[in-house]
Protein backbone atom coordinates (compact mmCIF):
# COMPACT_ATOMS: atom_id res chain seq x y z
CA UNK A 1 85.55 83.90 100.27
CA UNK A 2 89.06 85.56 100.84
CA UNK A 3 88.78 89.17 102.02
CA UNK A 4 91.97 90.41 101.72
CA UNK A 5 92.22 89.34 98.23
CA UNK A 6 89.00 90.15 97.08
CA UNK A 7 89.75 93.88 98.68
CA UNK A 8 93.54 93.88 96.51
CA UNK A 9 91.20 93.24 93.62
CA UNK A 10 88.57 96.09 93.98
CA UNK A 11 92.11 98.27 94.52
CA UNK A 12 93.10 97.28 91.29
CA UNK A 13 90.03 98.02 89.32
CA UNK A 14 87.98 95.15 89.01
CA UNK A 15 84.47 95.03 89.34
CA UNK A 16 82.57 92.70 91.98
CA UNK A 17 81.28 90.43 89.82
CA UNK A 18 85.05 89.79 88.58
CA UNK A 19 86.23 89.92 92.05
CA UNK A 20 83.82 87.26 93.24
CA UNK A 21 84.48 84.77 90.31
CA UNK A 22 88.28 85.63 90.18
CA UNK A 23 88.14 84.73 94.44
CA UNK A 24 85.49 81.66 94.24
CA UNK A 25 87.94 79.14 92.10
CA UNK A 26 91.02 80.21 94.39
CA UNK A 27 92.14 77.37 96.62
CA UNK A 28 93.69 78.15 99.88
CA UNK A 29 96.33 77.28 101.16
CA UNK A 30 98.69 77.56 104.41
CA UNK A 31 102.63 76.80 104.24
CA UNK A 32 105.09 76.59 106.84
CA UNK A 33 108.10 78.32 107.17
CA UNK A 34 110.74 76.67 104.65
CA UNK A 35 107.79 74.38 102.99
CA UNK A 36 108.45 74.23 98.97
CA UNK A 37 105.68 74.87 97.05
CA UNK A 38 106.88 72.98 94.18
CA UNK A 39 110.44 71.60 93.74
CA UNK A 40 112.91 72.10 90.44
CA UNK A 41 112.10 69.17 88.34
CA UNK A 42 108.05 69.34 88.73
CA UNK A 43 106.02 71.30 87.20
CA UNK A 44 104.08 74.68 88.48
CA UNK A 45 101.15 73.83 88.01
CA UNK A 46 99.23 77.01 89.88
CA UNK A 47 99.02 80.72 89.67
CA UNK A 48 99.72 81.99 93.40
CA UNK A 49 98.63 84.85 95.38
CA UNK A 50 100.53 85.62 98.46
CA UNK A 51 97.70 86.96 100.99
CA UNK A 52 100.10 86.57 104.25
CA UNK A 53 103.58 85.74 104.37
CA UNK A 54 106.94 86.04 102.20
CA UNK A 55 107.68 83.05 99.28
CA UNK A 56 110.94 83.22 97.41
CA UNK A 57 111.70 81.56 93.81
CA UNK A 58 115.39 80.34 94.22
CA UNK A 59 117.77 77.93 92.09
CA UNK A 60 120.60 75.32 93.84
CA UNK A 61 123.68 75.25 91.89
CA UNK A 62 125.82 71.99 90.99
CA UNK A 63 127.79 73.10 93.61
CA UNK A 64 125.36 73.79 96.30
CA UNK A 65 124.87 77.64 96.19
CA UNK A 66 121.50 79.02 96.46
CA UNK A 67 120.37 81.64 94.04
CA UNK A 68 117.31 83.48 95.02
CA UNK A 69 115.58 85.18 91.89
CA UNK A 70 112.84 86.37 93.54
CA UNK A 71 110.71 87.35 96.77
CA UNK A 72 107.01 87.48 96.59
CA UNK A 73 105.67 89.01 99.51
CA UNK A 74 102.14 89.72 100.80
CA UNK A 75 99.80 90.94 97.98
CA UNK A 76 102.50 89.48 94.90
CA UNK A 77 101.71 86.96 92.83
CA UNK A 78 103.96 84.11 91.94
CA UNK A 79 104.75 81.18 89.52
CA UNK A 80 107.39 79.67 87.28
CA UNK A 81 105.90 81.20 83.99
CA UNK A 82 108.25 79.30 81.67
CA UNK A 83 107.27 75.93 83.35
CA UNK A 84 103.04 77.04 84.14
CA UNK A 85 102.99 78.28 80.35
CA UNK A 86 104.33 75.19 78.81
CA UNK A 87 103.93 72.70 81.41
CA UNK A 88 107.79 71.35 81.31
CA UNK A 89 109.85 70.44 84.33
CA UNK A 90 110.66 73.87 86.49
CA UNK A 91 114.23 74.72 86.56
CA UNK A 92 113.54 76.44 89.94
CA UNK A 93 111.78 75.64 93.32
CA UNK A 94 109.25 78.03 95.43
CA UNK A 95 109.34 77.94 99.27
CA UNK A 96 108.00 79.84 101.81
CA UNK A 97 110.42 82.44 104.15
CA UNK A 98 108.15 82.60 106.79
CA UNK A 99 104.85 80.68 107.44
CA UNK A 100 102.43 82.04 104.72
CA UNK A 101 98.61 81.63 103.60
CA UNK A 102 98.64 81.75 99.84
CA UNK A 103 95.74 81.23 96.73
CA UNK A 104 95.96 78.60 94.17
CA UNK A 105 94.43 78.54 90.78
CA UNK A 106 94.86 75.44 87.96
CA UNK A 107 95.61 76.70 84.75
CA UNK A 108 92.92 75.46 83.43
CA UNK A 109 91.00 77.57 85.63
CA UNK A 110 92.85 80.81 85.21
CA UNK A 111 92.87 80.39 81.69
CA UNK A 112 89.62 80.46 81.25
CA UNK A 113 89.44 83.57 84.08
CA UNK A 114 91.27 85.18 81.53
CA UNK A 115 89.20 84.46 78.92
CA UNK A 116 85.83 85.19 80.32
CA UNK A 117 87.04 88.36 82.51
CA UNK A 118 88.31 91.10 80.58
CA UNK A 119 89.20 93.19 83.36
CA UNK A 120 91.48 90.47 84.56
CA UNK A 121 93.10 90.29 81.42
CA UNK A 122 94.44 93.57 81.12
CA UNK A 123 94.88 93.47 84.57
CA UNK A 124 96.92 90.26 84.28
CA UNK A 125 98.83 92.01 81.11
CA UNK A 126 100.39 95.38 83.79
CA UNK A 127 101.41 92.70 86.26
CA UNK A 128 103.27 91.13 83.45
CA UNK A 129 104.47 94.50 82.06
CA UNK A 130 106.05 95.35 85.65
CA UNK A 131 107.40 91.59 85.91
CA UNK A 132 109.41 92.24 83.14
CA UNK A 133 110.55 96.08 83.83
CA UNK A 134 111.55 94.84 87.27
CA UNK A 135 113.75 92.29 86.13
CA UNK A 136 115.17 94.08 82.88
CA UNK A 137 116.64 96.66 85.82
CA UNK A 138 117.33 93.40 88.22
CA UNK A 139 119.56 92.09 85.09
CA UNK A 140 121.04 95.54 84.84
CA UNK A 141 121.91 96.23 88.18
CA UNK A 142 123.38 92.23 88.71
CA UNK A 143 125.63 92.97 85.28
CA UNK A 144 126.74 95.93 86.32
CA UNK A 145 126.33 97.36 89.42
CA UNK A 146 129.11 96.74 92.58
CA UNK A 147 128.38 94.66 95.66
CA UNK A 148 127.61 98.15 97.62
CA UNK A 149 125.32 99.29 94.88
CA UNK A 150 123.45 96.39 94.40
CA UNK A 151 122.96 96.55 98.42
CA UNK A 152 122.02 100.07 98.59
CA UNK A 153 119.41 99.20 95.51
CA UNK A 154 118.05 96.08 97.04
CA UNK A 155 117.62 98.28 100.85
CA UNK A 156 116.12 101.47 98.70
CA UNK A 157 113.61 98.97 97.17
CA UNK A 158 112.61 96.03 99.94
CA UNK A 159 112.89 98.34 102.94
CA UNK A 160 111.19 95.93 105.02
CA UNK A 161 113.25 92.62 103.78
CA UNK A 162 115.53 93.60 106.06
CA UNK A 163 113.95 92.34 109.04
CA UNK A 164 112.41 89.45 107.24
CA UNK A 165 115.44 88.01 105.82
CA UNK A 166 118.67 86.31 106.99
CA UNK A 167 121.81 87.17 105.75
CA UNK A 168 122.61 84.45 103.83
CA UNK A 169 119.30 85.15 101.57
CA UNK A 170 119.70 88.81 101.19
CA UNK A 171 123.53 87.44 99.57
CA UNK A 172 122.00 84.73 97.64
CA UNK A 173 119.42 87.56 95.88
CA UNK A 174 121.74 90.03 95.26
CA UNK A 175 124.81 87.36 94.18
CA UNK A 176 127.80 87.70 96.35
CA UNK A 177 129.07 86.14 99.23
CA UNK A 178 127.90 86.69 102.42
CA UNK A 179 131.66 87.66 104.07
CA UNK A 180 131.05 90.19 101.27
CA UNK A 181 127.34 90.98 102.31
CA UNK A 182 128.66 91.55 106.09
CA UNK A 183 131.71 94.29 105.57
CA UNK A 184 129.12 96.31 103.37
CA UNK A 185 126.65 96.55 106.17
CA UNK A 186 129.71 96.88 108.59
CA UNK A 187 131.09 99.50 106.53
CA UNK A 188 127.79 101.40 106.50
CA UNK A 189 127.66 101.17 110.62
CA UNK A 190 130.67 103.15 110.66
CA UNK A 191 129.65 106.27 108.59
């Protein structure tokens, strides 16, 4: 049993025969702050909730930049769908922020969640649907926004990164340098 997932569930609609078979094939599991999930070069392998905690989906460049795509914080979900959908090699690695407690589900599994639990489906297919509204305005915003804007977006929409985050991730997500990153939030001290 895992209450605090099971309770995001009956939030979103599902009813508690879905919420108990969706819950009883999760694995749990506990990560430590900085622990990789899964590395670039393996495969994801598992759907992930985050039920405690703060994960991040990031990249390392030839020339040793990190390039955070994504956060998933408490009640998110999480994978590498390009790798989990076709099973190739992950061009990206997931770590934890901060120490996190997160479910697990085989694709095997979740597949055939999908299958047998409507209700999960479709609400599987708005997660999806907000995944990729999210990052059609993420694209946006990195292709044309400045380095203030793209601050003032990413503090209007993570609030409470903030005091999650160091610096130097907050400039990895948002792709500029973290000199750049520090006069911004200088500047704004002085207004």
């Amino acid at each position: 049993m895992h209450p605090e997932f099971e309770t995001y569930l009956r939030r979103s609609g599902l009813a508690e025969e879905a919420v108990r078979r969706v819950s009883d094939l999760a694995v749990a599991r506990k990560l430590r702050r900085n622990e990789l999930l899964f590395s670039a070069g393996e495969i994801c392998r598992h759907k992930v909730f985050v039920v405690s905690g703060l994960l991040h989906t990031f990249n390392i460049s030839a020339g040793g930049n990190q390039h955070i795509l994504q956060f998933a914080p408490e009640n998110s979900w999480t994978l590498d769908v390009e790798s989990y959908d076709r099973q190739i090699p992950s061009q990206v690695s997931i770590g934890a922020v901060e120490p996190s407690e997160i479910l697990c589900w085989q694709k095997k599994d979740f597949d055939m969640l999908l299958a047998e639990v409507p209700q999960l489906k479709k609400f599987a297919e708005g997660l999806i649907a907000r995944n990729i509204h999210y990052s059609r305005k993420r694209i946006l915003i990195s292709l044309s926004a400045t380095p203030e804007e793209k601050y003032e977006d990413f503090i209007q929409t993570f609030p409470d990164y903030l005091a999650r985050l160091p610096l130097r991730m907050i400039a990895a997500y948002l792709g500029i340098s973290i000199k750049t990153l520090t006069r911004i939030r200088h500047a704004q001290l002085l207004r």
